[in-house]
Protein backbone atom coordinates (compact mmCIF):
# COMPACT_ATOMS: atom_id res chain seq x y z
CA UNK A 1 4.40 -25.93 -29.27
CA UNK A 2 2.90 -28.39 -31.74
CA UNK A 3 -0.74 -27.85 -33.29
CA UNK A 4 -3.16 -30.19 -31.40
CA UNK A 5 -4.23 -33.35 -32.30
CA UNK A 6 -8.20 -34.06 -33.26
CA UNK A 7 -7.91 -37.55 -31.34
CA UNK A 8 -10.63 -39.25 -29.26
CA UNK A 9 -8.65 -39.16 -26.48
CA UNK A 10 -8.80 -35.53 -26.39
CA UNK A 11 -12.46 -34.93 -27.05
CA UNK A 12 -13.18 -32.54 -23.97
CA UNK A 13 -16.01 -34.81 -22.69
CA UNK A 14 -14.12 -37.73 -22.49
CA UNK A 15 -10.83 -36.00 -20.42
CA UNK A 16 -12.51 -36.77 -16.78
CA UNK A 17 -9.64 -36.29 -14.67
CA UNK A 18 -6.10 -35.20 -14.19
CA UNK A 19 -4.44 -38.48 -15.66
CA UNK A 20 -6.63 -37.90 -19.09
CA UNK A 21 -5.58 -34.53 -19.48
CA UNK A 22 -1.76 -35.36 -18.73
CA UNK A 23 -1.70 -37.40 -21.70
CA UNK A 24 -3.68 -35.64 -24.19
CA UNK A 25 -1.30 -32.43 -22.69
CA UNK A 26 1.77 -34.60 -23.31
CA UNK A 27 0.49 -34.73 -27.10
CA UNK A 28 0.18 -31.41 -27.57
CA UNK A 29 2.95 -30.28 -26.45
CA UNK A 30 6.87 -30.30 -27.51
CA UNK A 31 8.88 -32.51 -25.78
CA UNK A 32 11.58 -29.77 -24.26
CA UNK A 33 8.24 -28.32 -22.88
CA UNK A 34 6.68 -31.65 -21.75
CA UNK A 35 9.74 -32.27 -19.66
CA UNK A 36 10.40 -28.53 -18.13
CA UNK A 37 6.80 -29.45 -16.45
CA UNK A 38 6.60 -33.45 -15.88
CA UNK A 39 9.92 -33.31 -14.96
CA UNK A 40 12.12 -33.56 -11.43
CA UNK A 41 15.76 -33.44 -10.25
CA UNK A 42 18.10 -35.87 -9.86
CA UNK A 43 17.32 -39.79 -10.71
CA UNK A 44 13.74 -38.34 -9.99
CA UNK A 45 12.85 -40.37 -6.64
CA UNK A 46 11.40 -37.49 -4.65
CA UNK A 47 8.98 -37.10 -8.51
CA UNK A 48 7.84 -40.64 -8.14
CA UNK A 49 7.49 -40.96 -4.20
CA UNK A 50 5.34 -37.49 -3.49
CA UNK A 51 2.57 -39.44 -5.30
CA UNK A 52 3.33 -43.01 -4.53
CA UNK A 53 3.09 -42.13 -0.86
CA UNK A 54 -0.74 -40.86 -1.26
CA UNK A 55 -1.04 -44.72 -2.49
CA UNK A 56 0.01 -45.82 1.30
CA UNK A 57 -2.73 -44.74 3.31
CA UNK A 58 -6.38 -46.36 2.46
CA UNK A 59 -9.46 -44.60 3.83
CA UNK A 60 -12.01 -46.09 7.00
CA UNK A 61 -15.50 -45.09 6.28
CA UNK A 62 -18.16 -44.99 8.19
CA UNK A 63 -21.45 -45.64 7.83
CA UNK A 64 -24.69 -44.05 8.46
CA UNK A 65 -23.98 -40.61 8.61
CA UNK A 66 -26.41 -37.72 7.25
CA UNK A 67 -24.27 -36.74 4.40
CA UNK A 68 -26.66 -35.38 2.01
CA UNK A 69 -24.20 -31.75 2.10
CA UNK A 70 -21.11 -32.02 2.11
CA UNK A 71 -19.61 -28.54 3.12
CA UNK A 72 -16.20 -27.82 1.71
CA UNK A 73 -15.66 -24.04 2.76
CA UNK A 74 -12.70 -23.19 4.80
CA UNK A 75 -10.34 -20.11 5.25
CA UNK A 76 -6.88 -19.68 4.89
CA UNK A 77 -5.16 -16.99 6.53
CA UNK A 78 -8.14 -15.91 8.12
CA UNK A 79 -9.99 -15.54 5.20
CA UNK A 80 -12.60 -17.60 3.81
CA UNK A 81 -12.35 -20.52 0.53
CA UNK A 82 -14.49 -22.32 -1.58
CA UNK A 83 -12.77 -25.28 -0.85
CA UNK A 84 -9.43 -26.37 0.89
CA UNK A 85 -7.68 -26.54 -3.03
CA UNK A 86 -5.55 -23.65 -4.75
CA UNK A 87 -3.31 -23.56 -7.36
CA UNK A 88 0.97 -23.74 -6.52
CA UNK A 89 2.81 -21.29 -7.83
CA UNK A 90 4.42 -22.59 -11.60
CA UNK A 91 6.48 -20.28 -13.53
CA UNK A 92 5.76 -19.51 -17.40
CA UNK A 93 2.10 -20.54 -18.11
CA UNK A 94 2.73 -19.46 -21.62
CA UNK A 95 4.41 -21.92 -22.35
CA UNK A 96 1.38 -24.43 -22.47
CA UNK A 97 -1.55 -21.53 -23.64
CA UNK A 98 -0.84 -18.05 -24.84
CA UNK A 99 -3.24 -16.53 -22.50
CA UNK A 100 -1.25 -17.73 -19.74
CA UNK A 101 -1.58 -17.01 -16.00
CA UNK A 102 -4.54 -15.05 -16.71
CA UNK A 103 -6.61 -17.71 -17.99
CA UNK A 104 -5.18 -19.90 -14.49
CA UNK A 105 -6.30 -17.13 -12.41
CA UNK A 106 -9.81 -16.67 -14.12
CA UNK A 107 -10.36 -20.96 -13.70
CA UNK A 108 -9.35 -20.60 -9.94
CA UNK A 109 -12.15 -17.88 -9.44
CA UNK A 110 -14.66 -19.53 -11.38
CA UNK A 111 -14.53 -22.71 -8.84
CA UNK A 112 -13.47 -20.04 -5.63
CA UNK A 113 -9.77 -21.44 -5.13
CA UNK A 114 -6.77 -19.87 -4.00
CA UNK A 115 -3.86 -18.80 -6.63
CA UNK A 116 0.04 -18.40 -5.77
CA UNK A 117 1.24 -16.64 -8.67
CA UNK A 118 5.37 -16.89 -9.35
CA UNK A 119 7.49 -14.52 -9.22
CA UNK A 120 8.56 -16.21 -13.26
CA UNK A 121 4.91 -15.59 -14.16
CA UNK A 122 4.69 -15.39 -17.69
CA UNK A 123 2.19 -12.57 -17.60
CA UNK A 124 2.69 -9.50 -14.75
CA UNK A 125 1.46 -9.72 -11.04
CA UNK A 126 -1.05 -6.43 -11.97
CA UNK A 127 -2.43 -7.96 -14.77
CA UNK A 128 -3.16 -11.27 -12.74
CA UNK A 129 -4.80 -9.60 -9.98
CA UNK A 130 -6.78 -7.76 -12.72
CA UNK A 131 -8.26 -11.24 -14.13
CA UNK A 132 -8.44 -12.27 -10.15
CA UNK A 133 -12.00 -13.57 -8.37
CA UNK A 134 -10.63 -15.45 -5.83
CA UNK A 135 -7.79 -15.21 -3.02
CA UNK A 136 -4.44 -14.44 -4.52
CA UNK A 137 -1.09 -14.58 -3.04
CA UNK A 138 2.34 -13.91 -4.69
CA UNK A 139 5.67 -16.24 -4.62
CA UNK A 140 8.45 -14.37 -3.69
CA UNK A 141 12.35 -15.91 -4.93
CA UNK A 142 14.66 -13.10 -3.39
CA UNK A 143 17.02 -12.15 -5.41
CA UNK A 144 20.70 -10.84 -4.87
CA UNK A 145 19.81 -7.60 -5.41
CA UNK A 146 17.75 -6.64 -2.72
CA UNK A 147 15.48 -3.69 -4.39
CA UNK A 148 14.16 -6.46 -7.05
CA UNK A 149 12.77 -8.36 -4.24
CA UNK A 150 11.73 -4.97 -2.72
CA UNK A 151 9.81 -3.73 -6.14
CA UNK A 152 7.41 -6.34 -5.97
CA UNK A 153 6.62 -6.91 -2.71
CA UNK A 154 5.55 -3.25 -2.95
CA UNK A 155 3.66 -3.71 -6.12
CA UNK A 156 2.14 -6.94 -4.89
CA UNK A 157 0.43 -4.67 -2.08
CA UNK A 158 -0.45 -2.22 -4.31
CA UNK A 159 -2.33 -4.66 -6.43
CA UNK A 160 -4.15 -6.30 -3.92
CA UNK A 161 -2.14 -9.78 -3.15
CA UNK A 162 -3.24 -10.77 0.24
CA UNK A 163 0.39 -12.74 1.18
CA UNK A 164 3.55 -13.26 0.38
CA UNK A 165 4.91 -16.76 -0.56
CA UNK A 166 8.54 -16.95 0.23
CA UNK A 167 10.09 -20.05 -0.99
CA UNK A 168 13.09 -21.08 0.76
CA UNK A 169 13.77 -24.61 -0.85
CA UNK A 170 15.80 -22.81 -3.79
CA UNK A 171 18.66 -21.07 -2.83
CA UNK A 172 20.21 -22.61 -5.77
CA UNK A 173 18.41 -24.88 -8.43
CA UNK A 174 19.16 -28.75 -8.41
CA UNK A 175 19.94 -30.84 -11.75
CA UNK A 176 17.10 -31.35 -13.45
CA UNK A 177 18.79 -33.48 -16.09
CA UNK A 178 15.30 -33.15 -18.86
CA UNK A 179 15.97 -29.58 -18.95
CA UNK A 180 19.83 -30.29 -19.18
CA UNK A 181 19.80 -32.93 -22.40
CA UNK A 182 16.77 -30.79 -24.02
CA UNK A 183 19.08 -27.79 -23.36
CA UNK A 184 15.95 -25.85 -22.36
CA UNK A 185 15.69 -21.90 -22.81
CA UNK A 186 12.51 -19.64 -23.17
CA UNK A 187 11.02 -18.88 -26.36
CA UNK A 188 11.38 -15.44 -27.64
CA UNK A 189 7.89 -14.47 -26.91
CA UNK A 190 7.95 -15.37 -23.25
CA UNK A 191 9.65 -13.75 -20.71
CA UNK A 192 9.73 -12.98 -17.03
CA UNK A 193 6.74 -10.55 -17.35
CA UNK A 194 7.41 -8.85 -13.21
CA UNK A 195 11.39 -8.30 -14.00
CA UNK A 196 12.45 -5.47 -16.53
CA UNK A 197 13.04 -6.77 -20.20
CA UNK A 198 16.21 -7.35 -20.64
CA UNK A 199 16.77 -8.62 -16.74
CA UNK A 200 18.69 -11.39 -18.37
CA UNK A 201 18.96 -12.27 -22.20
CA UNK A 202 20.39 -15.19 -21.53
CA UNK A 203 17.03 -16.94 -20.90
CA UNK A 204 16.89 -17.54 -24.51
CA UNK A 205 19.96 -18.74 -25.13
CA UNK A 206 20.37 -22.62 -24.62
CA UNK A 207 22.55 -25.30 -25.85
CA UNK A 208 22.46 -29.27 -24.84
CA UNK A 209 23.69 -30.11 -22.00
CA UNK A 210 22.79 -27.01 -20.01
CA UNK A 211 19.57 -25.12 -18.43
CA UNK A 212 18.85 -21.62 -19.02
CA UNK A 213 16.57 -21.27 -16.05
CA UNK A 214 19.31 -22.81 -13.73
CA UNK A 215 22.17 -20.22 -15.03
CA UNK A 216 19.85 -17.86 -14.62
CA UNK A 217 18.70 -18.99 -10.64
CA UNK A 218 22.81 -19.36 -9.59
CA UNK A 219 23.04 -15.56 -11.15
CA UNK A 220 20.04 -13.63 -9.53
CA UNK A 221 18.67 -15.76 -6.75
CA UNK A 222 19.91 -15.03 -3.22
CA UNK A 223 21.48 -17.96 -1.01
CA UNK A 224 22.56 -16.35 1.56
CA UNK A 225 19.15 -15.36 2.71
CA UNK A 226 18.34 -16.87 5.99
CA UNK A 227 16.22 -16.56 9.17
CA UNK A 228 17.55 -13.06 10.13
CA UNK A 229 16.98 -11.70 6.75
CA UNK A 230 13.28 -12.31 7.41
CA UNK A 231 13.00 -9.30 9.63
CA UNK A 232 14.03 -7.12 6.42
CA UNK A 233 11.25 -8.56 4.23
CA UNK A 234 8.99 -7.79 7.55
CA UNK A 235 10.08 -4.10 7.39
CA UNK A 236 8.66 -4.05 3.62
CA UNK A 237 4.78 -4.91 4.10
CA UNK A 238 1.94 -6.14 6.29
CA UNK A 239 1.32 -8.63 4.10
CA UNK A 240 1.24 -11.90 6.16
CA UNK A 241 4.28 -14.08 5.27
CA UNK A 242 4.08 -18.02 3.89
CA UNK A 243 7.05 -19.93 4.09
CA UNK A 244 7.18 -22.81 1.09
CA UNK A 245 9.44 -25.67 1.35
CA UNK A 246 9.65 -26.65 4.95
CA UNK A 247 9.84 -30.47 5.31
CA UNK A 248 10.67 -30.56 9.17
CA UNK A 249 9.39 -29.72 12.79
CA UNK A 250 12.99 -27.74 13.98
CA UNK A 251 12.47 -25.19 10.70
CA UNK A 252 7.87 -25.02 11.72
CA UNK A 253 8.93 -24.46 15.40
CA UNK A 254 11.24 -21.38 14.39
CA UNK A 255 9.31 -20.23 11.45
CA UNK A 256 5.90 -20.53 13.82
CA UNK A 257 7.93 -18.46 16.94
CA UNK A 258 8.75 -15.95 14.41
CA UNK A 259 5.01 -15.31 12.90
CA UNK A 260 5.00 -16.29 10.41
CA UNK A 261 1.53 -16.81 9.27
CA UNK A 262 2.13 -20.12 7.00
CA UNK A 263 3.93 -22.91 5.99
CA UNK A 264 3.42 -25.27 2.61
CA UNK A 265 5.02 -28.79 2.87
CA UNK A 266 6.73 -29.06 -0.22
CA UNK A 267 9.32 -30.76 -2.52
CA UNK A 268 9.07 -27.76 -5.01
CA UNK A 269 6.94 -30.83 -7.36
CA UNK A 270 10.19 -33.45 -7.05
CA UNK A 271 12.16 -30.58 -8.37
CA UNK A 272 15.07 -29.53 -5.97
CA UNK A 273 16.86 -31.99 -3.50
CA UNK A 274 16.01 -35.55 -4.63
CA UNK A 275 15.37 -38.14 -2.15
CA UNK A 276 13.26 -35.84 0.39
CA UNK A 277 11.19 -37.10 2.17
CA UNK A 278 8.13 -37.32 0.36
CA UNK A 279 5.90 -33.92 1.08
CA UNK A 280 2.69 -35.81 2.62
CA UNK A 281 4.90 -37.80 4.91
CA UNK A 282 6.47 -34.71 6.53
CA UNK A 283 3.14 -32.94 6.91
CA UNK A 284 1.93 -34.51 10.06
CA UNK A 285 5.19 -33.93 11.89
CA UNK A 286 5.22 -29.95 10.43
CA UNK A 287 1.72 -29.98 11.66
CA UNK A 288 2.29 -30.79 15.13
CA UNK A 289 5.00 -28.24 15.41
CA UNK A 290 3.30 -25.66 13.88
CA UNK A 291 0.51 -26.11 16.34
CA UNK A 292 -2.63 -23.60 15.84
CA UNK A 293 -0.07 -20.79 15.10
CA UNK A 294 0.27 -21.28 11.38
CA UNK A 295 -2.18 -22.52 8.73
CA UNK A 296 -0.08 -25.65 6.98
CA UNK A 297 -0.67 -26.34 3.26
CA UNK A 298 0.91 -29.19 1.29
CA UNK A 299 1.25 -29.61 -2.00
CA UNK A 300 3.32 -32.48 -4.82
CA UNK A 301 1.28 -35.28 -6.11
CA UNK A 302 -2.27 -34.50 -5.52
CA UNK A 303 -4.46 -36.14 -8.46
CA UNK A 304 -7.85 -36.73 -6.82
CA UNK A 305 -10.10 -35.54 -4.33
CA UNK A 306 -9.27 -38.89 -1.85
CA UNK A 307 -5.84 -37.10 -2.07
CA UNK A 308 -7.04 -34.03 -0.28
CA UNK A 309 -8.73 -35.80 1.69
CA UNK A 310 -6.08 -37.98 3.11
CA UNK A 311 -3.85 -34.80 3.36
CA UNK A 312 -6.91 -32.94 5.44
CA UNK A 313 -6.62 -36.03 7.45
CA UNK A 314 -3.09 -35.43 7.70
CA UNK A 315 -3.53 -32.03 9.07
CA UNK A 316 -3.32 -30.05 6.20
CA UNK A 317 -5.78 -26.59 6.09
CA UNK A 318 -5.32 -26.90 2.30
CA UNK A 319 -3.47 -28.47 -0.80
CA UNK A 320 -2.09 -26.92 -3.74
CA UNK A 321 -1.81 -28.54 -7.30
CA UNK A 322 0.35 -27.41 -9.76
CA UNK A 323 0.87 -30.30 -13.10
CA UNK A 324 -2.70 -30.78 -13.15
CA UNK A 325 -3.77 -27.20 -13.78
CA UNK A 326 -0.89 -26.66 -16.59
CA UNK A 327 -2.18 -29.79 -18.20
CA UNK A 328 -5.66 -28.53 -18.32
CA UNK A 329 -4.12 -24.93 -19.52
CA UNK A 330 -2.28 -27.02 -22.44
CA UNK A 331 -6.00 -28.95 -23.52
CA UNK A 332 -8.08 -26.30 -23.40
CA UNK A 333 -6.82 -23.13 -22.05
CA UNK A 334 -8.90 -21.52 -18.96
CA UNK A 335 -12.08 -24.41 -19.45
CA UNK A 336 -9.42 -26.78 -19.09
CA UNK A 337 -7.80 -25.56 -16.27
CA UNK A 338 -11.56 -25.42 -14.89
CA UNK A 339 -12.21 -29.05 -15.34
CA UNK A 340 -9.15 -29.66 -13.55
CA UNK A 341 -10.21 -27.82 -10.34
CA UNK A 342 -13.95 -28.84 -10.65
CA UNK A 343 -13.23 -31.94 -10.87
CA UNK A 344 -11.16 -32.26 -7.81
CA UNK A 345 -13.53 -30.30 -6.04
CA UNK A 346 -16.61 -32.64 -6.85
CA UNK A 347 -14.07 -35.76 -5.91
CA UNK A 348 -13.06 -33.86 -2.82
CA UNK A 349 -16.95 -33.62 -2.16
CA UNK A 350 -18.06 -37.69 -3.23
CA UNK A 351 -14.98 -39.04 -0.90
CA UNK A 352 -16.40 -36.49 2.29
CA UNK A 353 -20.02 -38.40 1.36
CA UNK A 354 -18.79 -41.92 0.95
CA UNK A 355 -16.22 -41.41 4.34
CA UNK A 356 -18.90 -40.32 6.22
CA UNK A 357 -17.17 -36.99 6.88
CA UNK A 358 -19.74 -34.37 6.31
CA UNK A 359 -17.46 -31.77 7.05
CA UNK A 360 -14.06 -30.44 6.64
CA UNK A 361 -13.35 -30.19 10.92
CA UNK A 362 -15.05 -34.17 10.88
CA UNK A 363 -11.54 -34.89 8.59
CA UNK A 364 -9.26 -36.31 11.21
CA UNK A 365 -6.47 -38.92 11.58
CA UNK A 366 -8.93 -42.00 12.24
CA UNK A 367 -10.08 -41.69 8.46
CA UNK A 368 -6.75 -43.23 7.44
CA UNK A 369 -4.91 -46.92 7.37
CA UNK A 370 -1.64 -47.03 6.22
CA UNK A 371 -0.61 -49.73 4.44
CA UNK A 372 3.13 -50.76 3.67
CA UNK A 373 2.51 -51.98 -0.18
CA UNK A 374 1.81 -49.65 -3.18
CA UNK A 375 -0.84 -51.16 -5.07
CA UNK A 376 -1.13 -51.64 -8.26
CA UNK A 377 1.98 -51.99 -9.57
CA UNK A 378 2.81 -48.71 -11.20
CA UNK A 379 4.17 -49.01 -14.77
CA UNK A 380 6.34 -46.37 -16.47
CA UNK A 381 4.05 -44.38 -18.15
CA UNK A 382 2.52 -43.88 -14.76
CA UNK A 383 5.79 -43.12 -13.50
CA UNK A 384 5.86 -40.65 -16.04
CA UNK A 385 2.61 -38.72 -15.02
CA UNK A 386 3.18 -38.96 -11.84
């Protein structure tokens, strides 16, 4: 990582939102590490589109409402949230601040939000739920061997997680072709802190034109896990299961008629199959599936709080951000990652006042127009912090 720069566009009071710390993160960091995070597979379409589709719907306010509190507590999974935002789960926080996930964890309590930590957290799942204050679930990959997966699921419930994430988008890693030219491999001093040492030595060992991270997914992650293997992670805890990744009704009906508890609408960030469709456009249809027997989260391309609203609108309970809080962690380490969240929250709460929409259950459908233009034209370097 490079030293910081002393630039007025990274004076702390001037970075106001997500966009201004994206580009003072983009100067602080080195480029391999820049594009592991901005980064998405393929020619990058699903990248662009999971935030150009929040630019499609435009909001209907209305007027004269009593909106002098705006009330932004919800619960997910039954249990109660500061505000319908968490934090998706990344892999590696290290990699932009040396205190890592903890500091993430610590920003999420300080504003009440929910954090998914990764199975490739950069700091152990113990040690996270030490610095914890807020709801905390855990990410599950499952991994060919089965008593891996088993390990920490078991330690997860020992330390307090209150779900399991499983992600089922993954069952092998797409071309991400950044990582591929950059030849992108772990430095030394990072590893997979919830997998023993020397789980795989070849994380560090990279050369141009491959990916570390994806030679190490095709080794250790699982794809033949599928619908029936659920049961099995059942048998292993009480822990409510999340399923992250589903992008249509036929995979919310089954995952809802098997109880699952949750379901996040995701693109894994633009980072698996490109050309998805784009995570906020399959919400409403994984919503109506779902019905009331799972809460639905979405996350990819949130950047202000009109985005959460449109997605509550939507039928989201809740979205998750992920670039955002790494580029905060990168500025300024947990106050930046603070910003980040506080900031969307007090969006999140001047977009409920200015809608007319007091409350969270007042979100609904009717709030939203959906236009067939983007507008304004987006350039590339918004293309590239998108």
């Amino acid at each position: 990582m490079t030293a910081p720069t002393a630039s007025r566009a990274t004076r702390p009071e001037l970075l106001l939102n997500p966009r201004d710390y994206a580009s003072a993160a983009r100067a602080r960091l080195d480029r391999p590490v820049w594009d592991y995070i901005a980064g998405g597979s393929g020619d990058e379409v699903t990248l662009r589109e999971d935030r150009a589709a929040y630019d499609r719907y435009r909001l209907r306010p209305r007027a004269l409402v009593d909106v002098s509190r705006c009330d932004t507590a919800t619960t997910l999974l039954g249990r109660p949230v500061a505000f319908p935002v968490g934090i998706a789960p990344m892999a590696y926080h290290q990699l932009v601040h040396p205190d890592g996930e903890t500091a993430t964890v610590r920003a999420a309590g300080t504003v009440g939000a929910l954090t998914i930590a990764s199975t490739f957290s950069s700091v152990s799942l113990e040690k996270i739920a030490g610095a914890a204050a807020g709801p905390l679930w855990l990410q599950l990959y499952v991994m060919r061997h089965r008593e891996v997966t088993a390990s920490l699921v078991r330690r997860a419930e020992a330390a307090g997680y209150q779900a399991l994430v499983v992600t089922v988008d993954t069952p092998r890693m797409a071309r991400r072709e950044r990582d591929l030219r950059n030849g992108f491999r772990l430095p030394p001093h990072i590893r997979p802190a919830n997998l023993d040492e020397d789980h795989d030595p070849g994380l560090y060992q990279g050369s141009s034109g491959s990916s570390t991270l994806a030679a190490h997914a095709a080794r250790h992650h699982d794809a033949a896990f599928t619908w029936d293997d659920l049961a099995w992670l059942r048998s292993l805890t009480d822990l409510p299961l999340v399923l992250k990744g589903v992008l249509t009704a036929e995979d919310a009906r089954r995952a809802a008629g098997l109880g699952v508890a949750g379901l996040i609408v995701s693109t894994h960030g633009g980072r698996q199959l490109d050309g998805v469709v784009p995570a906020l456009e399959a919400l409403p249809e994984v919503v109506a599936a779902a019905g009331d027997r799972c809460d639905v989260l979405v996350d990819g391309g949130v950047r202000r709080g009109t985005d959460v609203l449109k997605a509550l609108a939507l039928g989201a309970r809740a979205v998750l951000v992920g670039r955002p809080v790494l580029w905060g962690l990168a500025v300024d380490g947990e106050a930046g990652a603070t910003q980040v969240l506080s900031a969307l929250r007090e969006e999140l709460e001047e977009a409920m006042a200015l809608t007319g929409r007091p409350r969270l259950d007042a979100i609904a459908p009717d709030l939203l127009h959906r236009s067939a233009h983007l507008s304004p034209h987006r350039t590339d370097d918004d293309r590239e912090l998108a």
